[in-house]
N, C-alpha and C. Protein backbone atom coordinates (compact mmCIF):
# COMPACT_ATOMS: atom_id res chain seq x y z
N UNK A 1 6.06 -28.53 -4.76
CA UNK A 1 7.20 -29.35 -4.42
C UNK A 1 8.11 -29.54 -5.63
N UNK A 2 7.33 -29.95 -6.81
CA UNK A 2 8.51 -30.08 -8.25
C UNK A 2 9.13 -28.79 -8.10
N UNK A 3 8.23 -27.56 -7.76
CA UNK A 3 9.08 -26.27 -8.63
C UNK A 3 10.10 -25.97 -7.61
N UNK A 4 10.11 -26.35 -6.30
CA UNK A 4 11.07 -26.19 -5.39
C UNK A 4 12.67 -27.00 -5.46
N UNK A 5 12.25 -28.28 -5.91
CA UNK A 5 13.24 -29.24 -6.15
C UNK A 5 14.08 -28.81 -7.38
N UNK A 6 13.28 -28.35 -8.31
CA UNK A 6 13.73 -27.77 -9.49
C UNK A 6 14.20 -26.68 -9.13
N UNK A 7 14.04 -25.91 -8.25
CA UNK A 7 15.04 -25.08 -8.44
C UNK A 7 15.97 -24.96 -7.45
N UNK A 8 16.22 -26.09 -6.52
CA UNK A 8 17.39 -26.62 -6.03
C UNK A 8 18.57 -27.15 -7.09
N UNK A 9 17.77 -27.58 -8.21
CA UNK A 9 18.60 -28.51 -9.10
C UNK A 9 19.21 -27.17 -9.93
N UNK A 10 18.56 -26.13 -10.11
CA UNK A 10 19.41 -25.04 -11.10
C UNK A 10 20.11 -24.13 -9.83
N UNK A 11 20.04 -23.84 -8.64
CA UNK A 11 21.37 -23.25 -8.17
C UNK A 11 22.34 -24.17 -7.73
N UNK A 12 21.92 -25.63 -7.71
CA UNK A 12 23.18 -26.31 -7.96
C UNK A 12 24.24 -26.24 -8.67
N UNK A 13 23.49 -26.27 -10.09
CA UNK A 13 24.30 -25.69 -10.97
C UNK A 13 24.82 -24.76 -11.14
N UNK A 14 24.04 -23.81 -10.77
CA UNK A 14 25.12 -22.56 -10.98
C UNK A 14 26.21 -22.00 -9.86
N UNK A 15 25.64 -22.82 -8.80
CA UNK A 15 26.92 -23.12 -7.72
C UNK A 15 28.18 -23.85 -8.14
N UNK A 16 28.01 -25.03 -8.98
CA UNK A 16 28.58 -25.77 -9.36
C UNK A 16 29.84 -24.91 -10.84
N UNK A 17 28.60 -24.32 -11.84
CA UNK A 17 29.37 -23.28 -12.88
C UNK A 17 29.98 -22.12 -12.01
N UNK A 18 29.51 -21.31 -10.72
CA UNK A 18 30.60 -20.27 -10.27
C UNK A 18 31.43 -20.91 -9.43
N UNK A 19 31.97 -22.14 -9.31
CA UNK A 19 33.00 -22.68 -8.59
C UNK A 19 33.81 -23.22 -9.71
N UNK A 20 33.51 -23.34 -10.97
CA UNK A 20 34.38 -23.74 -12.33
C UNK A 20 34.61 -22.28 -12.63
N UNK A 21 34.03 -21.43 -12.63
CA UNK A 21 34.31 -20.23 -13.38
C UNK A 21 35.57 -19.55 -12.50
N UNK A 22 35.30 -19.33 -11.21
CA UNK A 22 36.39 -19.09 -10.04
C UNK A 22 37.53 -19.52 -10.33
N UNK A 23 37.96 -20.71 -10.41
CA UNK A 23 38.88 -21.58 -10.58
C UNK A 23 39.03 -21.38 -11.62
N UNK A 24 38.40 -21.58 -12.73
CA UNK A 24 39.27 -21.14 -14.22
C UNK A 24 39.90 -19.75 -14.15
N UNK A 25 39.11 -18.72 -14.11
CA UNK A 25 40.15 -17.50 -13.95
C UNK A 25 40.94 -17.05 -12.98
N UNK A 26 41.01 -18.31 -12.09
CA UNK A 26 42.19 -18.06 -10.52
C UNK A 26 43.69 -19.09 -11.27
N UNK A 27 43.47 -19.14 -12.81
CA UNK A 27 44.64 -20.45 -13.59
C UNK A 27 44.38 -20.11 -15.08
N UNK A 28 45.33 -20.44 -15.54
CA UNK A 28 45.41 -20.15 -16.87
C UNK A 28 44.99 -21.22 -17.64
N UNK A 29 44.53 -20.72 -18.84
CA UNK A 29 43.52 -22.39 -19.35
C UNK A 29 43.88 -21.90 -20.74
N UNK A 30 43.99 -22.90 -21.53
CA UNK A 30 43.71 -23.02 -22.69
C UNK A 30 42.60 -23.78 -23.43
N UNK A 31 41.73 -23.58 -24.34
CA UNK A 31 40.44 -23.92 -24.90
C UNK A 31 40.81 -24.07 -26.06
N UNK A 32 40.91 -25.88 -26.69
CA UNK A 32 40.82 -26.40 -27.91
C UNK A 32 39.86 -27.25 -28.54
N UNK A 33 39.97 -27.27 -29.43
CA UNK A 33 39.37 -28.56 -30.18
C UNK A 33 40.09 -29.51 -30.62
N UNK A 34 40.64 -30.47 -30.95
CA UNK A 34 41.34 -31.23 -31.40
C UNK A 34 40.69 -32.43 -32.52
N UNK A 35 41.01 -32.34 -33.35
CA UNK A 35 40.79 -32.97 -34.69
C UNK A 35 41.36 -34.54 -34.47
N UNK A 36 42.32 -34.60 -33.70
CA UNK A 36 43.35 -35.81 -33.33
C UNK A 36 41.97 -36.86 -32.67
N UNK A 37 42.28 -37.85 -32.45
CA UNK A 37 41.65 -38.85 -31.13
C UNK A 37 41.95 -38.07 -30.28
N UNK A 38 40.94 -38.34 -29.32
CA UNK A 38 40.89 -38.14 -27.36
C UNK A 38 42.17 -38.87 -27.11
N UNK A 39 42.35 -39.98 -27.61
CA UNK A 39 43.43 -40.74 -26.79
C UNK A 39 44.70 -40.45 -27.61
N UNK A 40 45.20 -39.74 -28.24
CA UNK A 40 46.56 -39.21 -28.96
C UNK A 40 46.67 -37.97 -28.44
N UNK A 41 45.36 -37.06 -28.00
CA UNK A 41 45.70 -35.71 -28.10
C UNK A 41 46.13 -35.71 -26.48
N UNK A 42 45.10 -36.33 -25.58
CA UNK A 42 44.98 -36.29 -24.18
C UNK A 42 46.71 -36.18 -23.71
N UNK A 43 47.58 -37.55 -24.45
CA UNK A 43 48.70 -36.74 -23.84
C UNK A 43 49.72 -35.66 -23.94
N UNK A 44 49.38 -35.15 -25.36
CA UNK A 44 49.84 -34.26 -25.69
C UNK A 44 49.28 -33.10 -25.08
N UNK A 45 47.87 -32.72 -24.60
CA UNK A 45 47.58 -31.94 -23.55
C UNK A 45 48.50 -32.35 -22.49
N UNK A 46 48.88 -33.42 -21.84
CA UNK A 46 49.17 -33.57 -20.43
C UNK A 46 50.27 -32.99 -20.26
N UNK A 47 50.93 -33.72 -21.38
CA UNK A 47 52.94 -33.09 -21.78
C UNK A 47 52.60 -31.65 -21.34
N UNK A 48 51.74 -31.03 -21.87
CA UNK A 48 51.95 -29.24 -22.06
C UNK A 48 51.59 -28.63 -20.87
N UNK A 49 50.57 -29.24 -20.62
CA UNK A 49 50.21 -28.53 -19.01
C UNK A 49 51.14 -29.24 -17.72
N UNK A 50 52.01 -30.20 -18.19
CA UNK A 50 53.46 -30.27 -17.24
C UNK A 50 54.52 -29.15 -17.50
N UNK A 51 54.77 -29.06 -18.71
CA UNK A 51 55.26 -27.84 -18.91
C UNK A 51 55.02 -26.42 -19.19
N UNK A 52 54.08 -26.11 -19.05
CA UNK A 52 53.73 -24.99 -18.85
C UNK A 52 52.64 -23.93 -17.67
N UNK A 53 52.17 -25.45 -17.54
CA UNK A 53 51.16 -25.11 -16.18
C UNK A 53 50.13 -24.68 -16.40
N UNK A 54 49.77 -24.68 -17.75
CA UNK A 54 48.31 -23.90 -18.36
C UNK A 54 47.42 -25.24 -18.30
N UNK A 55 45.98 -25.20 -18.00
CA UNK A 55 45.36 -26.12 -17.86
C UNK A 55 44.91 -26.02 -19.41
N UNK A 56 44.91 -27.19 -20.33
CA UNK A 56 43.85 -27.54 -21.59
C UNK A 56 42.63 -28.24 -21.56
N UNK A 57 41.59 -27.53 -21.78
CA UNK A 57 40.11 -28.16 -21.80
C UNK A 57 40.08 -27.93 -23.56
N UNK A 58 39.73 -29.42 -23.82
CA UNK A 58 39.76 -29.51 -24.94
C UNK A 58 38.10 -30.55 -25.47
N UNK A 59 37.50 -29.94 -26.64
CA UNK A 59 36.63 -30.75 -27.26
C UNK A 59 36.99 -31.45 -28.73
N UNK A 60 37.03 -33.07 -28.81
CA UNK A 60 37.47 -33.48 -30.22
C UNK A 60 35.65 -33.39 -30.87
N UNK A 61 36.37 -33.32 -32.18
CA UNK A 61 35.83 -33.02 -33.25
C UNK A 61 36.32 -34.00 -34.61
N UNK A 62 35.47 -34.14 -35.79
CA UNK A 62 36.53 -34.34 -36.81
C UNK A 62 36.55 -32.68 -37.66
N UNK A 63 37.87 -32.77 -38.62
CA UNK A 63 38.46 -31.40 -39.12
C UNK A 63 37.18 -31.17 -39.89
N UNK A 64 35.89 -31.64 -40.38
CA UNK A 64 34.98 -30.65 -40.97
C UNK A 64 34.54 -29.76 -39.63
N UNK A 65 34.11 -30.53 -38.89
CA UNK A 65 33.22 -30.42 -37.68
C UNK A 65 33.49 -29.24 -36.82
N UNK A 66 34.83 -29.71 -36.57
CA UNK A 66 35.74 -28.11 -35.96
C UNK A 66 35.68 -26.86 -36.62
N UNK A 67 36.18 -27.20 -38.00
CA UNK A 67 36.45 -25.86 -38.57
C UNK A 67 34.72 -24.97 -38.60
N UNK A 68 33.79 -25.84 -39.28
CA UNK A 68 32.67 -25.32 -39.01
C UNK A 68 32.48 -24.41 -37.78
N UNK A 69 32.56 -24.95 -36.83
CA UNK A 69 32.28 -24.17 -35.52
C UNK A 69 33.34 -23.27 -35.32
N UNK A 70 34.82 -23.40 -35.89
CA UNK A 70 35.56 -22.22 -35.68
C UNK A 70 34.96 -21.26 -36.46
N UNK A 71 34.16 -21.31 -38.16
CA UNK A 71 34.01 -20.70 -38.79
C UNK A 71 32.63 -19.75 -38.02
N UNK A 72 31.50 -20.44 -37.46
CA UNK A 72 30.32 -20.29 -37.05
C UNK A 72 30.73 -19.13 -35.89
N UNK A 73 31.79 -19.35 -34.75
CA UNK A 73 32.15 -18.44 -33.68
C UNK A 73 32.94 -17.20 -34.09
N UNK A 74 33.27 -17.55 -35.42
CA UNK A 74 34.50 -16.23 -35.99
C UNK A 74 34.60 -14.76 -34.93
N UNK A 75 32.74 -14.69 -34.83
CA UNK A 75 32.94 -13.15 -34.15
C UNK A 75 33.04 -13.10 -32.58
N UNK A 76 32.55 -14.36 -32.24
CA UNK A 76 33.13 -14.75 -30.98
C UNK A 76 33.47 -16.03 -30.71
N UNK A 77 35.03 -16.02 -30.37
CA UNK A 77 35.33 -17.41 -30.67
C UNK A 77 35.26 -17.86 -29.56
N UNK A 78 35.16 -19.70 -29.08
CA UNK A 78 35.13 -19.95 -28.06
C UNK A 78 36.42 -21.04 -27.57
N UNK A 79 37.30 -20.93 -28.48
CA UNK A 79 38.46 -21.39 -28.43
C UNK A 79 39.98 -21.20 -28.61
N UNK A 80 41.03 -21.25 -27.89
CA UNK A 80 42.19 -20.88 -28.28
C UNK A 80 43.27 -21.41 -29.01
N UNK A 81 42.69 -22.60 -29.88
CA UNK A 81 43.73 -23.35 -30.59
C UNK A 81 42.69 -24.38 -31.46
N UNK A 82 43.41 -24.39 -32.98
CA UNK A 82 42.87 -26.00 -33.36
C UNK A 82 43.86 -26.92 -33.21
N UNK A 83 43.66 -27.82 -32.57
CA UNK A 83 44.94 -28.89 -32.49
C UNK A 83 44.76 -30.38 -33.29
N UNK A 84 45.99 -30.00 -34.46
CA UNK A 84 45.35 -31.24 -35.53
C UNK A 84 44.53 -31.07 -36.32
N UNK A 85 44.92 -32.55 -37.55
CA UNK A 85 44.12 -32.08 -38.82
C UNK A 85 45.19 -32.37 -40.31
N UNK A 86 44.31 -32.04 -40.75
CA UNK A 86 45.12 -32.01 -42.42
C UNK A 86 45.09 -30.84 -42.81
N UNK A 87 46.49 -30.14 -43.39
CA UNK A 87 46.81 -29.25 -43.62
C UNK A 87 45.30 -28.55 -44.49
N UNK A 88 44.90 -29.42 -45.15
CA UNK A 88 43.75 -28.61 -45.58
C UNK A 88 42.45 -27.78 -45.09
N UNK A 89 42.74 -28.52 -43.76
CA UNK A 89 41.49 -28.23 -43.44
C UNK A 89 41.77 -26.61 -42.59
N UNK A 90 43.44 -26.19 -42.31
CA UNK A 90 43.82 -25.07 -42.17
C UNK A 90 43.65 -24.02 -43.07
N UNK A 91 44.08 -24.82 -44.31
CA UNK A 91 44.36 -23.74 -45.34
C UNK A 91 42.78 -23.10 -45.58
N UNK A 92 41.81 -24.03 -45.45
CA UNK A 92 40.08 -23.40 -45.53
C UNK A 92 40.22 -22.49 -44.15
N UNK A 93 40.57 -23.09 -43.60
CA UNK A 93 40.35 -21.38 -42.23
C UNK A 93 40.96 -20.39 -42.37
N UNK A 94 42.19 -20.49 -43.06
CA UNK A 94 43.09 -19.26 -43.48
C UNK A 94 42.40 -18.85 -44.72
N UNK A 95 41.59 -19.09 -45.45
CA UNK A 95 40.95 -18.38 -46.38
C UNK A 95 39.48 -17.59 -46.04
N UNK A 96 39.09 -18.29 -44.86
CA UNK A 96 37.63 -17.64 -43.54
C UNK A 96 38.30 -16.79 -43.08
N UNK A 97 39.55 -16.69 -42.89
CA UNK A 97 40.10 -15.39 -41.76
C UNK A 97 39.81 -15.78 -40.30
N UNK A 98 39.96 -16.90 -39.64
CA UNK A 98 39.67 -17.53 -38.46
C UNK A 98 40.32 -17.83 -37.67
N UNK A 99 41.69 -17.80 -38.66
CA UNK A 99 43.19 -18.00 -37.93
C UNK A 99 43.77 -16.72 -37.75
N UNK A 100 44.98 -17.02 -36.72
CA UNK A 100 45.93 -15.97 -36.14
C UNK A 100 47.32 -16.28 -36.52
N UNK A 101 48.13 -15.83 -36.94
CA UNK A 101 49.47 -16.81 -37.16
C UNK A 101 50.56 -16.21 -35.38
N UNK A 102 50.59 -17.55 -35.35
CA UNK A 102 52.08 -17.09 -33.92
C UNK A 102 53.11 -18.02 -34.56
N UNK A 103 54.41 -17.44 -34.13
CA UNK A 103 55.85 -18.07 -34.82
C UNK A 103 56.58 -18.02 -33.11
N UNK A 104 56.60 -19.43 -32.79
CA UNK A 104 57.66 -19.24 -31.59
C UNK A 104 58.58 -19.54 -31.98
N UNK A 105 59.61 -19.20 -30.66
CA UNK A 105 61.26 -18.94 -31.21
C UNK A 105 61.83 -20.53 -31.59
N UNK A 106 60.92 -21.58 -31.99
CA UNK A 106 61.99 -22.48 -32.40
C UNK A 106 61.23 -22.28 -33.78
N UNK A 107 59.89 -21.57 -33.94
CA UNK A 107 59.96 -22.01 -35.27
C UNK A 107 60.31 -22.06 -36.66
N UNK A 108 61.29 -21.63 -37.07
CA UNK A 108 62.14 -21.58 -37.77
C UNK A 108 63.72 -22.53 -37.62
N UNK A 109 63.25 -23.46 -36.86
CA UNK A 109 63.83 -24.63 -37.09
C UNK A 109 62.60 -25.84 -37.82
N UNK A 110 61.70 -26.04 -37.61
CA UNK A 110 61.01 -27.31 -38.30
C UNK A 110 61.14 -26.46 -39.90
N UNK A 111 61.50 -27.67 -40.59
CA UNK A 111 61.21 -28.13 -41.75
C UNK A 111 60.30 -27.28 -42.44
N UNK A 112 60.49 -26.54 -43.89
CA UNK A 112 59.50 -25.96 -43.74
C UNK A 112 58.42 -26.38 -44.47
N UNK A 113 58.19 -27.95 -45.05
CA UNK A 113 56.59 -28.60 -45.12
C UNK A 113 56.13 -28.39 -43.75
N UNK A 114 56.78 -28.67 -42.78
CA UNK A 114 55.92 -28.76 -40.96
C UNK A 114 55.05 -27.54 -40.75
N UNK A 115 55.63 -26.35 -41.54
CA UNK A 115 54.72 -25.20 -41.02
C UNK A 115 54.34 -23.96 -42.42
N UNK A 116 52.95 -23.45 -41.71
CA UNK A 116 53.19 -22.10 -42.81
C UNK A 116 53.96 -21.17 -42.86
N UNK A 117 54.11 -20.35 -44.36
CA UNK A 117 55.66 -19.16 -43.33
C UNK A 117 54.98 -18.34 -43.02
N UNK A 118 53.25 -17.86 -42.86
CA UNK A 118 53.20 -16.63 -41.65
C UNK A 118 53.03 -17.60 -40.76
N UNK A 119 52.85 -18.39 -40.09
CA UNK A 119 52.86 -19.04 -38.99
C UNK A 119 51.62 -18.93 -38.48
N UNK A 120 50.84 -19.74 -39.24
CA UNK A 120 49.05 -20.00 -39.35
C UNK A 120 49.32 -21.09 -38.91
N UNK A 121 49.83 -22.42 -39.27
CA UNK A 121 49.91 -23.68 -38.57
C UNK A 121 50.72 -24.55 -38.81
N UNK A 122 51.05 -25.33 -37.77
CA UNK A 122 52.45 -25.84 -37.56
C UNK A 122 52.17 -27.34 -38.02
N UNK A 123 52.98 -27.94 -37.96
CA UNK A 123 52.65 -29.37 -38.50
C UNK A 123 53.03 -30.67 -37.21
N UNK A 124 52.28 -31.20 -36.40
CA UNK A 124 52.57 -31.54 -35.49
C UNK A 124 53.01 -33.50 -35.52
N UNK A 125 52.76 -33.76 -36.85
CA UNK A 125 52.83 -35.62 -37.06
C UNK A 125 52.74 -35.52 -39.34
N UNK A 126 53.17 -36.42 -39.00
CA UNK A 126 53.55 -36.81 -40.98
C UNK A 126 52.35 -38.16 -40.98
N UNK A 127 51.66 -37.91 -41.16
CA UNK A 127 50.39 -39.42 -41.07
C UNK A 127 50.20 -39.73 -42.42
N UNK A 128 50.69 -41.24 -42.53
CA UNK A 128 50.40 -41.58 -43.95
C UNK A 128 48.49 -42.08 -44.15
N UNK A 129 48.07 -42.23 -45.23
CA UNK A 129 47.26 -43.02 -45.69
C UNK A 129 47.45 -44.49 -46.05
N UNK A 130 47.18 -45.14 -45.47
CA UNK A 130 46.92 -46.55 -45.47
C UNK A 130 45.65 -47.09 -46.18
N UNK A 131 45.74 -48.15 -46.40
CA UNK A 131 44.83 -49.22 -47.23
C UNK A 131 44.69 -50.51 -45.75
N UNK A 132 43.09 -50.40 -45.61
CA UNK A 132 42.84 -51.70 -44.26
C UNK A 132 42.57 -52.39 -45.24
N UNK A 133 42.54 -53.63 -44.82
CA UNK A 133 41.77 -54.72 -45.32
C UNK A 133 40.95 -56.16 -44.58
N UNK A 134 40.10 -56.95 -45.02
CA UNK A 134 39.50 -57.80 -44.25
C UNK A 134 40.24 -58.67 -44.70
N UNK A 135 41.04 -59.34 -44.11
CA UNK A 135 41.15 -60.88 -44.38
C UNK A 135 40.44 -61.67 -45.16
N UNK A 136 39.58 -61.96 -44.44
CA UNK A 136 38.51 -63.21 -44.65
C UNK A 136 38.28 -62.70 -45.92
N UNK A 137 37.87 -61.61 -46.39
CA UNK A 137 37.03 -61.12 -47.69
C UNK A 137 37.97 -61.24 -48.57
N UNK A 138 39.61 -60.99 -48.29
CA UNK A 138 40.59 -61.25 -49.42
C UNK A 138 40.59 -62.71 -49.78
N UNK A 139 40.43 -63.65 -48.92
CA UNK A 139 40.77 -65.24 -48.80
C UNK A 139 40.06 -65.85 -50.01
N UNK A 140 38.37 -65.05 -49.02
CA UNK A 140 37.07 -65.56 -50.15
C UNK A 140 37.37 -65.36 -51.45
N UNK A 141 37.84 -64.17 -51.95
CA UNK A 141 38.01 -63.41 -52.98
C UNK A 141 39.19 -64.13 -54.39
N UNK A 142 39.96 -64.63 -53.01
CA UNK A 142 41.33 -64.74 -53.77
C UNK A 142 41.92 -63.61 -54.66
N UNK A 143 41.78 -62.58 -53.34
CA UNK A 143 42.47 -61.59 -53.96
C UNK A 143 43.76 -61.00 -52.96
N UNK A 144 44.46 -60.49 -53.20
CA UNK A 144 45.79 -59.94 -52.94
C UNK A 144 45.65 -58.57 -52.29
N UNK A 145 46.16 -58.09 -50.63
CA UNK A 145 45.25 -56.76 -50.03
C UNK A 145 45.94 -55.77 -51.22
N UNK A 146 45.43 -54.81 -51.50
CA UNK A 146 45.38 -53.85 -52.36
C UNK A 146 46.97 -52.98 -51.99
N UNK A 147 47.36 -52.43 -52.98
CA UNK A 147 48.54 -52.12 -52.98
C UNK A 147 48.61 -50.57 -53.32
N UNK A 148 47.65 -50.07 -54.11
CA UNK A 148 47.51 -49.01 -55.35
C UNK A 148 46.17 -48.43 -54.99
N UNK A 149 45.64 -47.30 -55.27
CA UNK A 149 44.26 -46.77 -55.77
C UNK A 149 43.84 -47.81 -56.23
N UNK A 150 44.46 -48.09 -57.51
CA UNK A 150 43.98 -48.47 -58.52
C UNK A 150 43.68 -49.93 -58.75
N UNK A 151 43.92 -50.51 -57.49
CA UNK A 151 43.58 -52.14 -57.21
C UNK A 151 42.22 -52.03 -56.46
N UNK A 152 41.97 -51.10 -56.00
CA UNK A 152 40.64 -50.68 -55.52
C UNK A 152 39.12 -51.05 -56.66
N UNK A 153 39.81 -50.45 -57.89
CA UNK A 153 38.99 -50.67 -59.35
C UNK A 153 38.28 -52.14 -59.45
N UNK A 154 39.46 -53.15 -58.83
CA UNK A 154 38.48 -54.34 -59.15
C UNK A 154 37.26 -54.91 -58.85
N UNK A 155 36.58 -55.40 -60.11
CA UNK A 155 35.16 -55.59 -59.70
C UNK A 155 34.74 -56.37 -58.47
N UNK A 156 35.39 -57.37 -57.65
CA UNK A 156 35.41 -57.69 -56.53
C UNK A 156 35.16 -56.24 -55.66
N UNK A 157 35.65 -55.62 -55.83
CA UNK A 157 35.50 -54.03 -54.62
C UNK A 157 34.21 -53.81 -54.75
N UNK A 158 33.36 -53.67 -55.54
CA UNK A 158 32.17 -53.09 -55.83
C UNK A 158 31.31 -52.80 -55.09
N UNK A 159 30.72 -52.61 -54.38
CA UNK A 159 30.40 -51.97 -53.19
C UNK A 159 30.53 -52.29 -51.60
N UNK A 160 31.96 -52.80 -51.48
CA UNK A 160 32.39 -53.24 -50.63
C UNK A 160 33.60 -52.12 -49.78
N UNK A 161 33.70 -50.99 -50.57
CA UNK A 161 35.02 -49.92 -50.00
C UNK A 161 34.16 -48.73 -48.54
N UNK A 162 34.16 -48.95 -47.93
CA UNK A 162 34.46 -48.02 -47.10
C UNK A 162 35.42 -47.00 -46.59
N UNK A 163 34.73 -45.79 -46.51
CA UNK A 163 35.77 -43.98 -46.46
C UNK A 163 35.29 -43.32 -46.05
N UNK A 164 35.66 -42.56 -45.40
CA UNK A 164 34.77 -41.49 -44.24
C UNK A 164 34.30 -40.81 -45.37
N UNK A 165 33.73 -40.03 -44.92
CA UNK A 165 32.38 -38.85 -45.85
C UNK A 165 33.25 -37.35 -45.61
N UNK A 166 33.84 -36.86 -47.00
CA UNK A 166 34.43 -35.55 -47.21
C UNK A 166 34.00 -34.53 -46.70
N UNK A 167 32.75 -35.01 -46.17
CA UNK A 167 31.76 -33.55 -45.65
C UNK A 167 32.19 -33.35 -43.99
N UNK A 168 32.95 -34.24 -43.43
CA UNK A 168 33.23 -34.19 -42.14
C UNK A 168 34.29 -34.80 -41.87
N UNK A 169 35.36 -35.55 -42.89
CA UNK A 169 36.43 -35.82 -42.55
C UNK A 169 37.41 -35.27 -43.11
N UNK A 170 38.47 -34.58 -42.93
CA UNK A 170 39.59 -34.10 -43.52
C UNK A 170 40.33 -35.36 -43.96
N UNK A 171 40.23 -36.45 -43.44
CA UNK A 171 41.41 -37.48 -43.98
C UNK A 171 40.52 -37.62 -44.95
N UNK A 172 39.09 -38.10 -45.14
CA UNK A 172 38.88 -37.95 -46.16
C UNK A 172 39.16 -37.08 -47.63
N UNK A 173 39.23 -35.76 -47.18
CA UNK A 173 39.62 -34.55 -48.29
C UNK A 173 40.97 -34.75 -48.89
N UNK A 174 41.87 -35.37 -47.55
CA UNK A 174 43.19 -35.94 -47.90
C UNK A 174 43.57 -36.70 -49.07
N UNK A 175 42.66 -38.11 -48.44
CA UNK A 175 42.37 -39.02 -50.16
C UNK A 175 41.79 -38.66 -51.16
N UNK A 176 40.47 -37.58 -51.85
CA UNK A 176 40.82 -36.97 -52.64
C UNK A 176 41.80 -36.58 -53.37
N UNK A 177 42.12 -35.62 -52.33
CA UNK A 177 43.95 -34.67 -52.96
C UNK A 177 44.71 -35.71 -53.57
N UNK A 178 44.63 -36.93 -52.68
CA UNK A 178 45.88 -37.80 -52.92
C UNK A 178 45.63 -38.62 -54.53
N UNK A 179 44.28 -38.55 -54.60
CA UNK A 179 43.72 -39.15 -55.38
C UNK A 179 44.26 -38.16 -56.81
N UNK A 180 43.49 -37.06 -56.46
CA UNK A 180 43.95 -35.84 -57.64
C UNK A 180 45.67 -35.48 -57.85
N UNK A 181 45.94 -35.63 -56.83
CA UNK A 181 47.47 -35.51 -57.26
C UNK A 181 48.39 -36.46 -57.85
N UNK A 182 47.69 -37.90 -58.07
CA UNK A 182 48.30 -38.86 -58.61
C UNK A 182 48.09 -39.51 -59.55
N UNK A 183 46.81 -38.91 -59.82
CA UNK A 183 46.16 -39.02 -61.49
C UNK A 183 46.08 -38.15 -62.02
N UNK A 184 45.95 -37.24 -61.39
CA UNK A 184 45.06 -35.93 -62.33
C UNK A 184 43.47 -35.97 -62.46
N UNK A 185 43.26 -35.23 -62.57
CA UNK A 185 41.97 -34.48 -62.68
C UNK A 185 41.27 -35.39 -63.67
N UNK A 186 41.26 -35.66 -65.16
CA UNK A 186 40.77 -35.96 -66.05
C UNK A 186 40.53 -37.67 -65.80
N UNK A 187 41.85 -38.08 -65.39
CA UNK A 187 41.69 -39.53 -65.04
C UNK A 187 41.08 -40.26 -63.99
N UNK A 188 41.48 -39.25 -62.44
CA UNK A 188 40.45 -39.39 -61.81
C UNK A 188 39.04 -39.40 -61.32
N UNK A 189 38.18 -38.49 -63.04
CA UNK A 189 36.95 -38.48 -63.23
C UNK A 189 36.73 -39.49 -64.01
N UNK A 190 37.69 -39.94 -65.06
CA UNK A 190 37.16 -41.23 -65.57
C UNK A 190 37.45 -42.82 -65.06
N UNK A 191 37.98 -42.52 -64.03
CA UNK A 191 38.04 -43.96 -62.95
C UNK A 191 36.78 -44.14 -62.12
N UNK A 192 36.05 -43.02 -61.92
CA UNK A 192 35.05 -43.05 -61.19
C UNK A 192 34.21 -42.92 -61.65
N UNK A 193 33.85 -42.97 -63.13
CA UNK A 193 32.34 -42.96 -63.50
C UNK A 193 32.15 -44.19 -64.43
């Protein structure tokens, strides 16, 4: 009786996968990942498949996470777009060879920080880095929310800063950069040790 039920439960499924599979190749689909939130990217999928009629099935990720698996599928990929991210975390796929460059006909109107010039990736939002802060902990503190890196330094901060982990966040890799590009190299190793 289990092995019967059980295997009601797997041609379900695969009734279920050749009625998705049907339908996907009876429509045009596009397959992403998106680095963005579910809830920023979702309508930017919706916008596109109003205008264009291509359905987007998309999985978020953060930009380590993605690129990994773009890097991991290289020889067979299982996706048709990364959507979103920090430019860096492109420029590491354009050095894997993982990317394709396409240039549509407006692109050579954006700006050209917005895009690469072979047309590896486009720049879809300008997202600053921000500084959060707790209230309550500034009050206690009598301290002032941070303005600078370098108000970060105070011994009040001391193991109180929270930052995503470089190993899986591109905004993280971001603050780095931002970090290295506004001190330098030498200073930003001796702020941190």
């Amino acid at each position: 009786m289990k092995m019967r039920s059980g295997w009601r439960f797997w041609a379900g499924v695969l009734g279920i996968l050749l009625c998705w599979c049907s339908t996907a190749l009876a429509e045009e689909t596009l397959n992403a990942y998106s680095i963005w939130p579910e809830n920023w990217a979702r309508p930017m999928f919706q916008e596109f498949e109003k205008a264009t009629g291509i359905k987007v099935n998309f999985i978020r990720f953060s930009s380590g996470e993605a690129l990994a698996r773009i890097i991991a599928e290289k020889s067979n990929p299982r996706v048709d777009v990364l959507f979103g991210g920090p430019v860096e975390t492109h420029i590491a796929g354009i050095k894997e060879g993982v990317f394709e460059p396409y240039k549509s006909a407006h692109f050579n109107a954006l700006a050209a920080r917005f895009r690469d010039s072979q047309g590896i990736w486009l720049g879809i939002a300008d997202d600053p880095l921000v500084f959060m802060s707790n209230q309550k902990f500034l009050m206690e503190n009598k301290l002032t929310p941070p303005a600078s890196w370098n108000d970060l330094l105070h011994p009040a901060y001391k193991g109180m800063l929270q930052m995503a982990d470089a190993r899986t966040s591109g905004t993280a890799v971001t603050r780095i950069f931002s970090i290295l590009e506004v001190f330098g190299r030498d200073e930003t190793k001796a702020s941190i040790t």
